[in-house]
Protein backbone atom coordinates (compact mmCIF):
# COMPACT_ATOMS: atom_id res chain seq x y z
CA UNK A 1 -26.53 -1.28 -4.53
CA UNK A 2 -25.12 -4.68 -6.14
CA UNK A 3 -22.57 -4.83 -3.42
CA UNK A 4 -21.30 -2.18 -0.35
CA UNK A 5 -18.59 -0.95 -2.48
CA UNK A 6 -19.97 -0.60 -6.08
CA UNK A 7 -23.36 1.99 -6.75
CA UNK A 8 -24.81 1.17 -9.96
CA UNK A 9 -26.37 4.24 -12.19
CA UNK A 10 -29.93 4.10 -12.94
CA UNK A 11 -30.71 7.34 -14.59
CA UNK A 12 -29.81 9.02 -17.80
CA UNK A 13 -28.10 12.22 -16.29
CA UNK A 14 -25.81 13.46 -18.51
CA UNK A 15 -22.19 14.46 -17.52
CA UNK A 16 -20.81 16.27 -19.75
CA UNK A 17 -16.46 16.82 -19.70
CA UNK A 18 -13.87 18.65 -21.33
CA UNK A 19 -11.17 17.47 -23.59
CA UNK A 20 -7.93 19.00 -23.52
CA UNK A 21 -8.93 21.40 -26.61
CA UNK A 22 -12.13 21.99 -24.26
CA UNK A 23 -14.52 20.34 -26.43
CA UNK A 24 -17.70 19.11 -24.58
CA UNK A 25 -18.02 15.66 -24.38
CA UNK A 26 -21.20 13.50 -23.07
CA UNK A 27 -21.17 10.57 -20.53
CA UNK A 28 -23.56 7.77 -19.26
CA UNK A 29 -22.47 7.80 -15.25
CA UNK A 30 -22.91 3.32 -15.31
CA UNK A 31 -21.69 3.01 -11.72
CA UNK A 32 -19.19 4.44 -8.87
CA UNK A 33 -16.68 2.00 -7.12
CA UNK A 34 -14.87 2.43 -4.63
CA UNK A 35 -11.34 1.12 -4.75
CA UNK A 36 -8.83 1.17 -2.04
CA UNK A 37 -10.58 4.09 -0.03
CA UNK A 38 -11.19 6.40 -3.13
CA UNK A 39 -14.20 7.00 -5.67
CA UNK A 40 -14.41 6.08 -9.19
CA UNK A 41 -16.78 6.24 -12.08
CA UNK A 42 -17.27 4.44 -14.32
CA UNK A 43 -18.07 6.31 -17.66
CA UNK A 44 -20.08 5.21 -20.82
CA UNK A 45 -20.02 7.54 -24.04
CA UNK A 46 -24.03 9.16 -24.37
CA UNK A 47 -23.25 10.20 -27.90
CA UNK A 48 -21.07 9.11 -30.49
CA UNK A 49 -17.35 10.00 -29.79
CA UNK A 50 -14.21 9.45 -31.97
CA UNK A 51 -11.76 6.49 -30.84
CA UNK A 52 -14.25 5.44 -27.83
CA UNK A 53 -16.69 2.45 -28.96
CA UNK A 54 -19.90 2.76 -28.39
CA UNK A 55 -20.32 0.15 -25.59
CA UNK A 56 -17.16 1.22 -24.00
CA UNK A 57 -16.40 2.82 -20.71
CA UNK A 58 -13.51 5.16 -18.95
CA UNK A 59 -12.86 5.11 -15.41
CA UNK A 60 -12.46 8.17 -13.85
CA UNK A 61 -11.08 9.12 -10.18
CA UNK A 62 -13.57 11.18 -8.49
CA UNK A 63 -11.88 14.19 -6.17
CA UNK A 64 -12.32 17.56 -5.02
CA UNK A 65 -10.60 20.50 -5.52
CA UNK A 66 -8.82 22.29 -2.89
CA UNK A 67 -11.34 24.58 -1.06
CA UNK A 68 -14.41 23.24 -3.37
CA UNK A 69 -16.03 20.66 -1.57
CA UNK A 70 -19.42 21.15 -3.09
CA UNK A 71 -18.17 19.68 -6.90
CA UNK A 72 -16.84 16.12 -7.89
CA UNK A 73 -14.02 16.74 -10.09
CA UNK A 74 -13.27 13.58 -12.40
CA UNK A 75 -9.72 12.56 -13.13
CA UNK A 76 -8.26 10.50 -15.90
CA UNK A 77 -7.19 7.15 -14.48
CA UNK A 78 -3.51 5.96 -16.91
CA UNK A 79 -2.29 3.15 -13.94
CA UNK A 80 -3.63 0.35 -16.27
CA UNK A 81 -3.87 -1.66 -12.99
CA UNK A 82 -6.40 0.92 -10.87
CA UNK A 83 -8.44 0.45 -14.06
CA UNK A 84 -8.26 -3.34 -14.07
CA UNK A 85 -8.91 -3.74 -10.23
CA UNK A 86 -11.76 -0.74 -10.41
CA UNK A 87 -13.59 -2.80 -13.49
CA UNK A 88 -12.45 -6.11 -11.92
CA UNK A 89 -14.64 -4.74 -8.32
CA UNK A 90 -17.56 -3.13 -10.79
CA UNK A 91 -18.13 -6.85 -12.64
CA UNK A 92 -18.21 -8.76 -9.71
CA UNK A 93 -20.67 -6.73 -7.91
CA UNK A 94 -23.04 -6.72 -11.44
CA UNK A 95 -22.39 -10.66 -11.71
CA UNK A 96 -23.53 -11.09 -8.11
CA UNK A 97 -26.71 -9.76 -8.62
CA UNK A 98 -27.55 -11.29 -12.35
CA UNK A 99 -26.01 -15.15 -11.47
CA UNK A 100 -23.28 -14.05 -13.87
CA UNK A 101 -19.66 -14.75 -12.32
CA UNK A 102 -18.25 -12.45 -15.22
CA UNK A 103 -17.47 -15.04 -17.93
CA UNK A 104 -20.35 -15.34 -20.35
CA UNK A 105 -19.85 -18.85 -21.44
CA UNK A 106 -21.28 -19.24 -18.18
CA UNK A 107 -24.22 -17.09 -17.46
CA UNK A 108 -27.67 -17.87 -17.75
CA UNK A 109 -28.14 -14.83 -20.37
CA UNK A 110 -28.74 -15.49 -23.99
CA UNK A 111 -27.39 -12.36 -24.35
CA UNK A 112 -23.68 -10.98 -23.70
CA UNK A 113 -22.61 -9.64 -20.94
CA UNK A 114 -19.27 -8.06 -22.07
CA UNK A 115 -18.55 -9.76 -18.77
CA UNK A 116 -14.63 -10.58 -20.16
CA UNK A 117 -14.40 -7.52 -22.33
CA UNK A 118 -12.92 -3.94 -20.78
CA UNK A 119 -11.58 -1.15 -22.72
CA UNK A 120 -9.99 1.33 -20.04
C-alpha cells in the first residue's frame, strides 16, 4: 500500500455495473481510498464506453446495503469536492511512492503521469 489510507489495484478483476437502463458496464478497480472515515474506488473504464475517455476514472462510494454485509455496493459520488479530495488523497499516495509530487513538469518520468489531470 502507497500510503495507510490509499490501496492501489494490482489485478485485472473486472467489475462490472449497471447503468440506469441496466446496461452492463466494465471497470478497472485502480485503487480504494479512504476519505474522511468512508471507502472509495476509484474506477477506470476496461472497455470502451461512450462519454468516459479511455484513461479516465469515476470515483465511487463503497457501502453496504442494509442487512447485506457480505457485498460492496458502489455509489455514484456528484459532491465535486469528495471527488477532488478522494483523487487529491489517491495522487499523493501514487507520487510518494514514484518521486512524483503530482505535477509532471516535475517528475523524473519521461512519461506522463496525468498527475494534474482528473475527470470525476
Amino acid at each position: 500500500m502507497a500510503d495507510e489510507k490509499v490501496q492501489l489495484i494490482d489485478d485485472d478483476e473486472i467489475i462490472t455495473l449497471f447503468d440506469e437502463d441496466d446496461n452492463p458496464m466494465d471497470f478497472y478497480e485502480v485503487a480504494v481510498v479512504e476519505y474522511r472515515s468512508e471507502l472509495y474506488a476509484l474506477l477506470q473504464p476496461a472497455e470502451e464506453i461512450e462519454g468516459i475517455a479511455e484513461d479516465e476514472v469515476l470515483i465511487f462510494k463503497i457501502g453496504n446495503e442494509e442487512g447485506d454485509d457480505e457485498d460492496d455496493y458502489f455509489y455514484p459520488v456528484d459532491d465535486e469536492s469528495v471527488q477532488e479530495a478522494v483523487f487529491e488523497e489517491y495522487l499523493r499516495a501514487t507520487a510518494e511512492g514514484s518521486g512524483c509530487d503530482g505535477n509532471c513538469e516535475g517528475c523524473a518520468s519521461s512519461e506522463d503521469c496525468g498527475g494534474s489531470e482528473q475527470e470525476n
